[in-house]
N, C-alpha and C. Protein backbone atom coordinates (compact mmCIF):
# COMPACT_ATOMS: atom_id res chain seq x y z
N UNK A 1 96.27 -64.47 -275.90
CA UNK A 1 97.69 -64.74 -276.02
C UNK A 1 98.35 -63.51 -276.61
N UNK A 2 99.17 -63.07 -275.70
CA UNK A 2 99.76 -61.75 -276.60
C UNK A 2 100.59 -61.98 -278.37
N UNK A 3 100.45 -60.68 -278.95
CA UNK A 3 101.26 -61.49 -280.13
C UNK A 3 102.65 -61.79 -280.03
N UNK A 4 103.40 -61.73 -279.29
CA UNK A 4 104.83 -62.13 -279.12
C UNK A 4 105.61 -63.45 -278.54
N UNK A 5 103.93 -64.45 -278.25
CA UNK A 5 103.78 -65.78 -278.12
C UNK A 5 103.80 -66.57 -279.28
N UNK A 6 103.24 -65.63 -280.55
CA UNK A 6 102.97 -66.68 -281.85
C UNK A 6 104.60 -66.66 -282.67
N UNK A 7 104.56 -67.49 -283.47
CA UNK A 7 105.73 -67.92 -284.42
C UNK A 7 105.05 -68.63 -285.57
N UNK A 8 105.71 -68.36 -286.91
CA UNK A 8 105.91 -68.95 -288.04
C UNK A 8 106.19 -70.35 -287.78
N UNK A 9 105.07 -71.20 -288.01
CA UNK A 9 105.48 -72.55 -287.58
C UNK A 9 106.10 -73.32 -288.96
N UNK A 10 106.44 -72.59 -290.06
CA UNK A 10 106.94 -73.06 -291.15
C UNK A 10 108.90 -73.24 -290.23
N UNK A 11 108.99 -72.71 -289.25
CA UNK A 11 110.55 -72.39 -289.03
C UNK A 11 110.98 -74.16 -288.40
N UNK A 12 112.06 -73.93 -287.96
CA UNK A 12 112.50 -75.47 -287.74
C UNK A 12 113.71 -74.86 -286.31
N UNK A 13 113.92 -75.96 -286.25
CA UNK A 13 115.17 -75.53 -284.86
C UNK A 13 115.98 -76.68 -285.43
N UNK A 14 116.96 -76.72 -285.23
CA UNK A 14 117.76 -77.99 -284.97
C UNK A 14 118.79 -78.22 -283.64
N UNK A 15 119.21 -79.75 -283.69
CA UNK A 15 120.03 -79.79 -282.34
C UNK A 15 120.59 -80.82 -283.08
N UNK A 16 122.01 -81.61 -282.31
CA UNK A 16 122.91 -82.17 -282.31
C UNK A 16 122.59 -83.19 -283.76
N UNK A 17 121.24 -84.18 -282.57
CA UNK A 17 120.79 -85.53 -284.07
C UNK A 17 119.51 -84.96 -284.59
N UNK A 18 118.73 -83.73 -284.31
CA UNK A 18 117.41 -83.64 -284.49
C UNK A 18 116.88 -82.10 -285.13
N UNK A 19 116.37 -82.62 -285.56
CA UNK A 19 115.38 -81.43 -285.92
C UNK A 19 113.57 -81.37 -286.11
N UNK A 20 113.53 -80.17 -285.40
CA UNK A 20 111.96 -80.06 -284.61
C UNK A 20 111.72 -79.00 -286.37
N UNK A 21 110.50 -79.78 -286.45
CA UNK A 21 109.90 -78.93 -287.55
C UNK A 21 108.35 -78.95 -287.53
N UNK A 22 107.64 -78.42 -289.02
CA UNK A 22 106.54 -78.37 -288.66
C UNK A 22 106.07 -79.72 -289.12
N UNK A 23 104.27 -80.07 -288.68
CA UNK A 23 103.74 -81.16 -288.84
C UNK A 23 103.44 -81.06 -290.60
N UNK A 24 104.01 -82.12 -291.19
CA UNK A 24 103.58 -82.52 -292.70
C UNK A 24 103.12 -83.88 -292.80
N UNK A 25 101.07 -83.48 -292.58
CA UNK A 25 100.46 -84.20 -292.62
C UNK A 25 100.89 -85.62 -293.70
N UNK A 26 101.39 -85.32 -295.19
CA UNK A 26 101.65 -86.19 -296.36
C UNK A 26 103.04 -86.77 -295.67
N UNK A 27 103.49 -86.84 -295.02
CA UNK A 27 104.74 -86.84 -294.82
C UNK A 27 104.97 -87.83 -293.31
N UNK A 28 103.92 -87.48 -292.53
CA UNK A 28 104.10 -87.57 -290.95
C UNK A 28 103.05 -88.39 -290.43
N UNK A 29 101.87 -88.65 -291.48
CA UNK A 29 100.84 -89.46 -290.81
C UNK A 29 100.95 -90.92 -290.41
N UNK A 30 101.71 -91.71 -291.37
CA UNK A 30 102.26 -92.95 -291.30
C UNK A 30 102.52 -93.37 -289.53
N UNK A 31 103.94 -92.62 -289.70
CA UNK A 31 104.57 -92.70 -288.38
C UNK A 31 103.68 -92.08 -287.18
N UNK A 32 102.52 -91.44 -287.07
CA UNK A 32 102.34 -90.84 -286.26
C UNK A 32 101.28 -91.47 -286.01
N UNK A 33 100.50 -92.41 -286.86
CA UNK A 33 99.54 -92.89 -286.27
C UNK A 33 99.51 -94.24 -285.99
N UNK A 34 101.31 -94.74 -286.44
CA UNK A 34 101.89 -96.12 -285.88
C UNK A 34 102.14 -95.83 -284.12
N UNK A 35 102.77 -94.75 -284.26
CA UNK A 35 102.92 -94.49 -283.25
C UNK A 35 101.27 -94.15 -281.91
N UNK A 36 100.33 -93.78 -282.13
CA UNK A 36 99.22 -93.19 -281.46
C UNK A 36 98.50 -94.68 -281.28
N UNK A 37 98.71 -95.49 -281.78
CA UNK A 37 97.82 -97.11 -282.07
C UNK A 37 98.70 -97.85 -280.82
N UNK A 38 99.99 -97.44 -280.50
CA UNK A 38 100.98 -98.54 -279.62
C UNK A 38 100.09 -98.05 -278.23
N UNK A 39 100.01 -98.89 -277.32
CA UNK A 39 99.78 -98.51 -276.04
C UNK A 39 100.70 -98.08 -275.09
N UNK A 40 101.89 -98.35 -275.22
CA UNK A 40 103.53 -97.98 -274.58
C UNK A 40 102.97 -95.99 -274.95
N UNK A 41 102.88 -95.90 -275.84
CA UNK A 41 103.27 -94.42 -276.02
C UNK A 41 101.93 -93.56 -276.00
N UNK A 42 100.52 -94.19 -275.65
CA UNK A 42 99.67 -93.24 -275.59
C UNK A 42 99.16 -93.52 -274.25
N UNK A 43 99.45 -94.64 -273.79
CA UNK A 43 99.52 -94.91 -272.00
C UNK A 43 99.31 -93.49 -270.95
N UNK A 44 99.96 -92.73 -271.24
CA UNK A 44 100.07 -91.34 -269.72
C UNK A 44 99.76 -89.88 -270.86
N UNK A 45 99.34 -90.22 -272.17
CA UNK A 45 98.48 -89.00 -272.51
C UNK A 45 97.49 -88.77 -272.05
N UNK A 46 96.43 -89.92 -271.44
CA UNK A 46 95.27 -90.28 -270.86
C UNK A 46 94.13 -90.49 -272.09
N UNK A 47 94.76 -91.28 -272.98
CA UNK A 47 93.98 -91.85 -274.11
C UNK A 47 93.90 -93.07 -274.46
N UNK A 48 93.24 -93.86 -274.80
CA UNK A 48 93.48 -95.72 -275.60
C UNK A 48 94.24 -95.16 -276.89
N UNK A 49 94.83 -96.43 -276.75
CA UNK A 49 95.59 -96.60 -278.68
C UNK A 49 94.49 -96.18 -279.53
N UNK A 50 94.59 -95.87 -280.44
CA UNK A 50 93.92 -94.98 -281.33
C UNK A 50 94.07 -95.45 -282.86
N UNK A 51 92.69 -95.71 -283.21
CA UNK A 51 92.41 -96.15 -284.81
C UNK A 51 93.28 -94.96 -285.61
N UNK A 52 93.29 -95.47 -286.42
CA UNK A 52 93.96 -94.35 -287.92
C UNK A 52 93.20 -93.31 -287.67
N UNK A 53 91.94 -93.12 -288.01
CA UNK A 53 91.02 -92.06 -288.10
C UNK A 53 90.70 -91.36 -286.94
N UNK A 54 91.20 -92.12 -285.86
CA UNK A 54 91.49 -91.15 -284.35
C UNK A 54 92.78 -90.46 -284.27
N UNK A 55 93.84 -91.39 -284.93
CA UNK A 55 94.86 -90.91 -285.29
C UNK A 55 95.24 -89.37 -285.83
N UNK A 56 93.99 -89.43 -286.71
CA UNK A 56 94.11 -88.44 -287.91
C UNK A 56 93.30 -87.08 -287.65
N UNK A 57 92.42 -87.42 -286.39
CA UNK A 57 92.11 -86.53 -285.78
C UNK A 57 93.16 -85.76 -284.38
N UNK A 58 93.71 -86.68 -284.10
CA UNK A 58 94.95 -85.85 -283.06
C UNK A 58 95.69 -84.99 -284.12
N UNK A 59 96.68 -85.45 -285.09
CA UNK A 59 96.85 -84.32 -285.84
C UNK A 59 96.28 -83.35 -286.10
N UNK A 60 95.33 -83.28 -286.66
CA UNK A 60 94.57 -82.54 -287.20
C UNK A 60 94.41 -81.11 -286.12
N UNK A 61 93.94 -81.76 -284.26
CA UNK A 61 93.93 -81.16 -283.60
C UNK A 61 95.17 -80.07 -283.16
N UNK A 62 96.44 -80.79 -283.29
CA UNK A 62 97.42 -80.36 -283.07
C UNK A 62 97.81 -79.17 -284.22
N UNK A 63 98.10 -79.61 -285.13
CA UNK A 63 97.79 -78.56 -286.66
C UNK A 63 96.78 -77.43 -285.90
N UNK A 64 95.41 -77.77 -285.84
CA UNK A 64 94.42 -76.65 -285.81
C UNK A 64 94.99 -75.91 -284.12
N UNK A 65 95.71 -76.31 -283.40
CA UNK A 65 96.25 -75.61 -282.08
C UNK A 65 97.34 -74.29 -282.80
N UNK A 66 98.09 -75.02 -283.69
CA UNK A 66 98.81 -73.69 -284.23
C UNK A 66 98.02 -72.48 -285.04
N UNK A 67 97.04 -73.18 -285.45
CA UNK A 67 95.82 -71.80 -286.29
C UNK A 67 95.30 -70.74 -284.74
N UNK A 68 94.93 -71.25 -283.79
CA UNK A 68 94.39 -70.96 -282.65
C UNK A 68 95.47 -70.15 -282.18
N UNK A 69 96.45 -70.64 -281.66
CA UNK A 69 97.45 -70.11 -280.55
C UNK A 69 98.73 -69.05 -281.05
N UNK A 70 99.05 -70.13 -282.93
CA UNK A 70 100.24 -69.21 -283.20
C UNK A 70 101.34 -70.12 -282.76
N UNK A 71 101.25 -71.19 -282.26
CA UNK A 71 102.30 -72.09 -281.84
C UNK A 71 101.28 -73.37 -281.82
N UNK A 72 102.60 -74.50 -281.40
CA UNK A 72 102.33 -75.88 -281.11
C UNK A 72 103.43 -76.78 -281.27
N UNK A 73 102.68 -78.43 -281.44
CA UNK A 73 104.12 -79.16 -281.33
C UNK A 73 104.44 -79.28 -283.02
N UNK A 74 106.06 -79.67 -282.85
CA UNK A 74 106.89 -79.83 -283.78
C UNK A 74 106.50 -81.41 -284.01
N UNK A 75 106.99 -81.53 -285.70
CA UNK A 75 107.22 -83.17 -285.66
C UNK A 75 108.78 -82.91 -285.55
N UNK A 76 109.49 -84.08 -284.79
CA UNK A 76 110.75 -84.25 -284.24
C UNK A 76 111.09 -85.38 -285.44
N UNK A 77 112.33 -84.91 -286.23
CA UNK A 77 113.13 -86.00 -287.52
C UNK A 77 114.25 -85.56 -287.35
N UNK A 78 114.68 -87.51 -287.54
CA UNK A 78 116.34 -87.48 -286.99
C UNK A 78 116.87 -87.32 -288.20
N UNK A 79 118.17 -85.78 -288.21
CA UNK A 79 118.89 -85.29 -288.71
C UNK A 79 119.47 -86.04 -290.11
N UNK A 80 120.28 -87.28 -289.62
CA UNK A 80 120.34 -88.13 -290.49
C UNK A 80 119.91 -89.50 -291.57
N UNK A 81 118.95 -89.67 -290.64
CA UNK A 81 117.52 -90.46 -291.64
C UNK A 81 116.63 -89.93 -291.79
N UNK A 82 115.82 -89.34 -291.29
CA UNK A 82 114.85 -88.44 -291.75
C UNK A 82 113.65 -88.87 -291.21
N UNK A 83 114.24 -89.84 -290.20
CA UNK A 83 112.95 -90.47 -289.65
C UNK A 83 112.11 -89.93 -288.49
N UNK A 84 110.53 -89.98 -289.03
CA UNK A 84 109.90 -89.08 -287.71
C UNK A 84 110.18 -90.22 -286.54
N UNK A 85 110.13 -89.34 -285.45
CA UNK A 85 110.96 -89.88 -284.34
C UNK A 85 109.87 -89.72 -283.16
N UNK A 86 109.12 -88.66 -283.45
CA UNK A 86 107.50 -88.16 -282.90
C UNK A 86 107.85 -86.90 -282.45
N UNK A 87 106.80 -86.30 -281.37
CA UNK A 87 106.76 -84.96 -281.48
C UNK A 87 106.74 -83.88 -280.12
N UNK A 88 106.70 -82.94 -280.06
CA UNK A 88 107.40 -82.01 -279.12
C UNK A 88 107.21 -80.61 -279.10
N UNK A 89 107.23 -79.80 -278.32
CA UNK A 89 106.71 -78.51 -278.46
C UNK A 89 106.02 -78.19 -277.68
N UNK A 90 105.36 -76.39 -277.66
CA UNK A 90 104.18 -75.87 -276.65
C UNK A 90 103.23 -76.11 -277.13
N UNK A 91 102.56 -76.14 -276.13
CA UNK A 91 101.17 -76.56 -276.12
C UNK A 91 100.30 -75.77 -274.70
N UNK A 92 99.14 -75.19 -275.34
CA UNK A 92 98.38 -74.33 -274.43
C UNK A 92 96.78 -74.86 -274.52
N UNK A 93 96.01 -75.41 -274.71
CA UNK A 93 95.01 -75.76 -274.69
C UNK A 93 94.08 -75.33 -273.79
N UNK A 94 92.94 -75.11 -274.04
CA UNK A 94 91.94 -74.60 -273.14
C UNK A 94 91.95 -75.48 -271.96
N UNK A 95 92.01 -74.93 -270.69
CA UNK A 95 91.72 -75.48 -269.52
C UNK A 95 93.25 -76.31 -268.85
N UNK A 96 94.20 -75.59 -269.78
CA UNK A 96 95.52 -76.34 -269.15
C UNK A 96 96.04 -74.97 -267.90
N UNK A 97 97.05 -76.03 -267.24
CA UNK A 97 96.74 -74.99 -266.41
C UNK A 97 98.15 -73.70 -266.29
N UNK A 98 99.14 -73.99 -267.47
CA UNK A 98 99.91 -73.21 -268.15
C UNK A 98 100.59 -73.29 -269.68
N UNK A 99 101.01 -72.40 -269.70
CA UNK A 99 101.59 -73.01 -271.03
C UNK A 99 102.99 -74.03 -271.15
N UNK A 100 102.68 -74.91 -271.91
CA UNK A 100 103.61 -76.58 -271.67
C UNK A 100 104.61 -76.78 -272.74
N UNK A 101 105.96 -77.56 -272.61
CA UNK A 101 106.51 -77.93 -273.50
C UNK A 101 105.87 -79.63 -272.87
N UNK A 102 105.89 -80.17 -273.81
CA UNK A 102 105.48 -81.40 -273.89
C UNK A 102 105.95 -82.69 -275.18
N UNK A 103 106.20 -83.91 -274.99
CA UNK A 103 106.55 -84.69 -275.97
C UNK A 103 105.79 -85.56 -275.99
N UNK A 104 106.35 -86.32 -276.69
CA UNK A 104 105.76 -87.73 -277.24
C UNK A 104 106.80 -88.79 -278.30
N UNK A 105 107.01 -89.71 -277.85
CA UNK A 105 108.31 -90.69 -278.32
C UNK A 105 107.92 -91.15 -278.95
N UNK A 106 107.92 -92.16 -280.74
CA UNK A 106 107.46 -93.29 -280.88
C UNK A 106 108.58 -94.42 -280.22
N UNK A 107 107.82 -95.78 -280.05
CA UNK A 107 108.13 -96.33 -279.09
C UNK A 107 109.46 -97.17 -279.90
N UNK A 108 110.04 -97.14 -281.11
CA UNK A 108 110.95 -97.02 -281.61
C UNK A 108 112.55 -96.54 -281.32
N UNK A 109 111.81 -95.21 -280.71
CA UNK A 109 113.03 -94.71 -280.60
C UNK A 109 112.99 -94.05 -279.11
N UNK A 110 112.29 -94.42 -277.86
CA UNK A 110 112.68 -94.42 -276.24
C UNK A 110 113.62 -95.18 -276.15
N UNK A 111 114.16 -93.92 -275.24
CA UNK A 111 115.21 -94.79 -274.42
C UNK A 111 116.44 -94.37 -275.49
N UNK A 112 116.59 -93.29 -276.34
CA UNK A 112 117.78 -92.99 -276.90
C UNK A 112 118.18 -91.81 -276.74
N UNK A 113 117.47 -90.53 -275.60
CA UNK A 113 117.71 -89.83 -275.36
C UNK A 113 117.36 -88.54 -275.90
N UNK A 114 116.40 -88.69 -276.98
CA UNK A 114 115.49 -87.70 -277.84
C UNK A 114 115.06 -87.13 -277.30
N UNK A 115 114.07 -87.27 -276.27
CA UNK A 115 112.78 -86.35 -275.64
C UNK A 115 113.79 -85.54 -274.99
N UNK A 116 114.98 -85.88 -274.24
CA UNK A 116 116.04 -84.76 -273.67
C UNK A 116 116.40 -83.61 -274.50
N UNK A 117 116.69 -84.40 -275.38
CA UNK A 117 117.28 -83.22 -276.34
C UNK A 117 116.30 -82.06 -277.38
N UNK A 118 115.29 -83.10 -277.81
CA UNK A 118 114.20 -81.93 -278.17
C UNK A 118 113.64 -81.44 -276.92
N UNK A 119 113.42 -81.82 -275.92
CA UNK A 119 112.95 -80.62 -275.10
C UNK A 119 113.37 -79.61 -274.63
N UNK A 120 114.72 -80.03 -273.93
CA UNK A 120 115.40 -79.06 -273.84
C UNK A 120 115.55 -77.62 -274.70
N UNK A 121 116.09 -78.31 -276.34
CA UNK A 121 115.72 -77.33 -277.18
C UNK A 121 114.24 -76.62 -277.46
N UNK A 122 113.38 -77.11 -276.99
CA UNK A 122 112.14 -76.39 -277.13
C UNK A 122 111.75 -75.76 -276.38
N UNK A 123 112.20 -75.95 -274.64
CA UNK A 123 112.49 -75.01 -273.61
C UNK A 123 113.19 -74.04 -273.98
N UNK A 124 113.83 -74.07 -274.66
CA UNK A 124 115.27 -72.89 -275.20
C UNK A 124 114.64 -71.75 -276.32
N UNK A 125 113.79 -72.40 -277.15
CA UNK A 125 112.97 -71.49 -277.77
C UNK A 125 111.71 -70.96 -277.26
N UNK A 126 111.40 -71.36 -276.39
CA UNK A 126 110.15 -71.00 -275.84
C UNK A 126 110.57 -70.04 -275.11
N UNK A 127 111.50 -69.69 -273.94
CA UNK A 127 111.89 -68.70 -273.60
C UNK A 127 112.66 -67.81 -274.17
N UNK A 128 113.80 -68.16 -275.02
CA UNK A 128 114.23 -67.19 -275.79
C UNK A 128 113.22 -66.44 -277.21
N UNK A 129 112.75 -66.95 -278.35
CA UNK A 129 112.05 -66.61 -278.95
C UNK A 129 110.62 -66.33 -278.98
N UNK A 130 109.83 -66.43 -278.06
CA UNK A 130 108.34 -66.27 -277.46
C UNK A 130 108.64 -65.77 -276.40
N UNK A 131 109.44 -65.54 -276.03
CA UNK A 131 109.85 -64.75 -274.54
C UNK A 131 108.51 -65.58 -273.21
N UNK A 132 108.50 -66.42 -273.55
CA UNK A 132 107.32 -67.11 -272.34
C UNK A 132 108.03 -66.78 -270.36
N UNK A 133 107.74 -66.22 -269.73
CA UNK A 133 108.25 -66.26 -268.20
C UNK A 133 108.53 -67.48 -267.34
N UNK A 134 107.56 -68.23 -268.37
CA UNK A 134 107.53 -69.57 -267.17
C UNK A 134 107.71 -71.13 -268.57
N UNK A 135 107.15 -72.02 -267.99
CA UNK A 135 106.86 -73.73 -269.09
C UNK A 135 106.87 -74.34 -267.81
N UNK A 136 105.53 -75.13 -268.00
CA UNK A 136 105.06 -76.34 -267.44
C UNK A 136 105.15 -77.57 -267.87
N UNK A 137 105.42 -78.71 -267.83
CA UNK A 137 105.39 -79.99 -268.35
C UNK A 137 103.92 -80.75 -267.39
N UNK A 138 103.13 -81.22 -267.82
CA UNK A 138 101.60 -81.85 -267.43
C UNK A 138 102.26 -83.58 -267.42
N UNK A 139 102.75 -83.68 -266.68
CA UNK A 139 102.78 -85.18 -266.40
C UNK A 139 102.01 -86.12 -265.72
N UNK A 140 102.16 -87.87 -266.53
CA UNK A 140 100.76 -88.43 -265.67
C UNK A 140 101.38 -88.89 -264.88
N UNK A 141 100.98 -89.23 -263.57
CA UNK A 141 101.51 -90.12 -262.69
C UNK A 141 102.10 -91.41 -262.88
N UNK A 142 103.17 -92.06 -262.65
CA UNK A 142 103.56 -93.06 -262.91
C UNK A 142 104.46 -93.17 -264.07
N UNK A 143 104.63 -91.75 -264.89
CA UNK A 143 105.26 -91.69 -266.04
C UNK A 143 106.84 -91.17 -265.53
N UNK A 144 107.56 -92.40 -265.38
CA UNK A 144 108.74 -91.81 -264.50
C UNK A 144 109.93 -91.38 -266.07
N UNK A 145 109.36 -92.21 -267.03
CA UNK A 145 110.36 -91.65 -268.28
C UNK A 145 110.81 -89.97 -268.49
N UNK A 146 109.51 -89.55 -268.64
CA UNK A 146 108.75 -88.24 -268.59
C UNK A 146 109.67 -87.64 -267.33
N UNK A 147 109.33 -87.76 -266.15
CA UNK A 147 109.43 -87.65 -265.06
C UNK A 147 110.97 -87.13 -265.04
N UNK A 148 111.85 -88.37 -265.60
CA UNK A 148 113.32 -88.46 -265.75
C UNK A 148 113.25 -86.79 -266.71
N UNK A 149 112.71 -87.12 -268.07
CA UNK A 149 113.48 -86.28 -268.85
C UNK A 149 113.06 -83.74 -268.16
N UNK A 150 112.04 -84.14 -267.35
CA UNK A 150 111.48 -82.83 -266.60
C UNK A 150 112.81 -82.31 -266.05
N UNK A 151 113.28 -83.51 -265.59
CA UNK A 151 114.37 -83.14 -264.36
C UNK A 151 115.67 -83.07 -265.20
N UNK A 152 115.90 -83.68 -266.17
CA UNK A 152 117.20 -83.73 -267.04
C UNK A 152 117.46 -82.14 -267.69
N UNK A 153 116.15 -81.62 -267.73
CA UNK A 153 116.31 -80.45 -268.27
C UNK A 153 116.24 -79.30 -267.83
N UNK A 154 116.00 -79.15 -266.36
CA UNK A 154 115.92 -78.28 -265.42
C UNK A 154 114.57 -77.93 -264.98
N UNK A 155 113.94 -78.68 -264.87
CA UNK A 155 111.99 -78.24 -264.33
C UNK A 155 112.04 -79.20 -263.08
N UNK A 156 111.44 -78.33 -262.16
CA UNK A 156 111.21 -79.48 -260.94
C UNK A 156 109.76 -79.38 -260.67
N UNK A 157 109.16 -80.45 -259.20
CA UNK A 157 107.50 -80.51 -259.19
C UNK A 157 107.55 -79.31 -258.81
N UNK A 158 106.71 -78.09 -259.08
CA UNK A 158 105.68 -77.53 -258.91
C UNK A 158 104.56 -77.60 -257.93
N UNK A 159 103.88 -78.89 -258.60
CA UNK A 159 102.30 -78.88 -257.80
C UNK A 159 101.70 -80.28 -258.33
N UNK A 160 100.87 -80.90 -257.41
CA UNK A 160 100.40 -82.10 -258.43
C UNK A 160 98.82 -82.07 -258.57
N UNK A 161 98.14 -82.18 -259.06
CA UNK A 161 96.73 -82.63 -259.33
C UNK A 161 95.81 -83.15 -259.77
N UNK A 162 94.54 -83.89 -259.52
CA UNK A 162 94.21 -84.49 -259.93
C UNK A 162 93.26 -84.21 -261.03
N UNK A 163 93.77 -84.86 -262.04
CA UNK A 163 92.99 -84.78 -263.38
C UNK A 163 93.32 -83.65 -263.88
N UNK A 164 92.97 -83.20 -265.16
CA UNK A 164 92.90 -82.61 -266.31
C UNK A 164 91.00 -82.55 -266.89
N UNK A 165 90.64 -81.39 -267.08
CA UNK A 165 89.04 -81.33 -267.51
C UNK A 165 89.20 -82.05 -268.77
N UNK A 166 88.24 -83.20 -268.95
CA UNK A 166 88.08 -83.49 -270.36
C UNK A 166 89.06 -84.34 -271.05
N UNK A 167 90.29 -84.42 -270.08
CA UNK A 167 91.43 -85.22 -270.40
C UNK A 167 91.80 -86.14 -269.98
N UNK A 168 91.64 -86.37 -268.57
CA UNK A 168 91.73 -87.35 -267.98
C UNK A 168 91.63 -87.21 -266.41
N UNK A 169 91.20 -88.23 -265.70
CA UNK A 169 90.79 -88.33 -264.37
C UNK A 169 91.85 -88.63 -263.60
N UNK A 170 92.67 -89.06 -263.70
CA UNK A 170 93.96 -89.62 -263.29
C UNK A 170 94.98 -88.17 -262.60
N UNK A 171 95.68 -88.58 -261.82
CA UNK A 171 96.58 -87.42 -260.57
C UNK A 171 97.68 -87.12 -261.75
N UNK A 172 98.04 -85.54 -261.89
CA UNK A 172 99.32 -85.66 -262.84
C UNK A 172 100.15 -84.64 -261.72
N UNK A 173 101.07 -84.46 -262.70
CA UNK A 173 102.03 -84.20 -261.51
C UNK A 173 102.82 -83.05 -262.79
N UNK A 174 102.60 -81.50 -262.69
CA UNK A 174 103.06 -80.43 -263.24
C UNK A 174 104.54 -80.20 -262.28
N UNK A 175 105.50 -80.60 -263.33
CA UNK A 175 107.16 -79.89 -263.62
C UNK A 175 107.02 -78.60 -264.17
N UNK A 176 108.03 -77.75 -263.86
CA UNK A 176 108.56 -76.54 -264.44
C UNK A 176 109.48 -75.65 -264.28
N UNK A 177 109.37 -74.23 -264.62
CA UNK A 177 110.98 -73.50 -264.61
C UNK A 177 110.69 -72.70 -265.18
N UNK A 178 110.90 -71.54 -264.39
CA UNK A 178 110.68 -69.84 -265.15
C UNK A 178 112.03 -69.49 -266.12
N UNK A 179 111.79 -68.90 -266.83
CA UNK A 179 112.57 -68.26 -267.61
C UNK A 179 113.71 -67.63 -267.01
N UNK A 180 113.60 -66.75 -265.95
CA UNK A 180 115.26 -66.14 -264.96
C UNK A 180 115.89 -66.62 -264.60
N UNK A 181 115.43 -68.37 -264.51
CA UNK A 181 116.66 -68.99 -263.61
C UNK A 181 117.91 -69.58 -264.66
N UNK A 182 117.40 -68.76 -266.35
CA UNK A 182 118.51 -69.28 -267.36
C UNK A 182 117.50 -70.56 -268.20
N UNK A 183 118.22 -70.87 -269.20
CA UNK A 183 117.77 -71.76 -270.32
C UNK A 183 117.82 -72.88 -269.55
N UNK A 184 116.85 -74.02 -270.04
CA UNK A 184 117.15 -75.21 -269.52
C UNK A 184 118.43 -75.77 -270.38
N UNK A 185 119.15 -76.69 -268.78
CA UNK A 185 120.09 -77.21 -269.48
C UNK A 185 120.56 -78.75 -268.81
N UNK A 186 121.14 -79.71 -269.19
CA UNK A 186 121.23 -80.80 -268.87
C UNK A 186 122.19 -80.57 -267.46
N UNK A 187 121.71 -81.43 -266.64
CA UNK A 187 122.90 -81.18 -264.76
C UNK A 187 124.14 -81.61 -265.42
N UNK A 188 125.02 -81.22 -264.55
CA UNK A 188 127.02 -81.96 -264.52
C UNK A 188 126.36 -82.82 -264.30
């Protein structure tokens, strides 16, 4: 990964109701592993709901992706409560097949228009501040939420394929959008 991919993941972004920051395990585990246990929201990661201590290992993983890469996902907290809302960001993992902005809702708060707005904004830093050329979104099939928010933000299909090594067997369907054609931004 060149060094002009990595970032200070102590930094934060904000947008309208949100702000993308870093993961604070003391802070974020609660919600995050209420959230990883629902089946609504770990359905098209290609995982089962997940004990605490599986829980606590996805963090953990995600955390140890920013030691590795220099980036990763944000926990996403709404501006004015402070409530984790779940999470968002790049993500490059061995055997993916580019580098991804990607989310994750708790099932709380779908359907209010979050994953639009942090992604978007995380598309916006990913090309402006990491200077990335391209962002992929790894979608599972059937995940038309997902699906919706690819297209809300300017990524179209790409390519589809089946499975992910190690992740899941299931057909996904890669969205995206190079960096020249401008920031992602919501259609008229």
């Amino acid at each position: 990964m060149p060094p002009d991919m990595r970032y200070d993941r102590r930094m934060y972004i904000q947008t309208e109701r949100l702000i993308l920051r870093e993961i604070d395990p003391e802070r974020d585990f609660e919600p995050w592993a209420r959230a990883m246990a629902d089946e609504s929201t770990v359905r098209y990661l290609g995982v089962k709901p997940m004990s605490r201590a599986e829980a606590w290992r996805s963090m953990a993983l995600v955390i140890g992706h920013w030691s590795i890469r220099g980036f990763g996902f944000f926990s996403l907290e709404h501006r004015e409560t402070g409530a984790w809302i779940g999470r968002v960001g790049p993500w490059f993992p061995q055997g993916w097949p580019a580098p991804e902005v990607g989310w994750t809702i708790a099932p709380e708060f779908v359907g209010q228009g979050y994953a639009t707005e942090a992604a978007r904004a995380a598309v916006d830093h990913v090309f402006g501040s990491l200077g990335w050329p391209q962002v992929v979104h790894v979608i599972m099939e059937g995940n038309a939420p997902s699906i919706a928010v690819a297209g809300k933000i300017g990524s179209t299909l790409i390519r589809t394929q089946q499975g992910l090594p190690g992740i899941t067997d299931h057909k996904v369907l890669i969205y995206g959008q190079s960096a020249d054609a401008g920031p992602a931004r919501l259609p008229d």
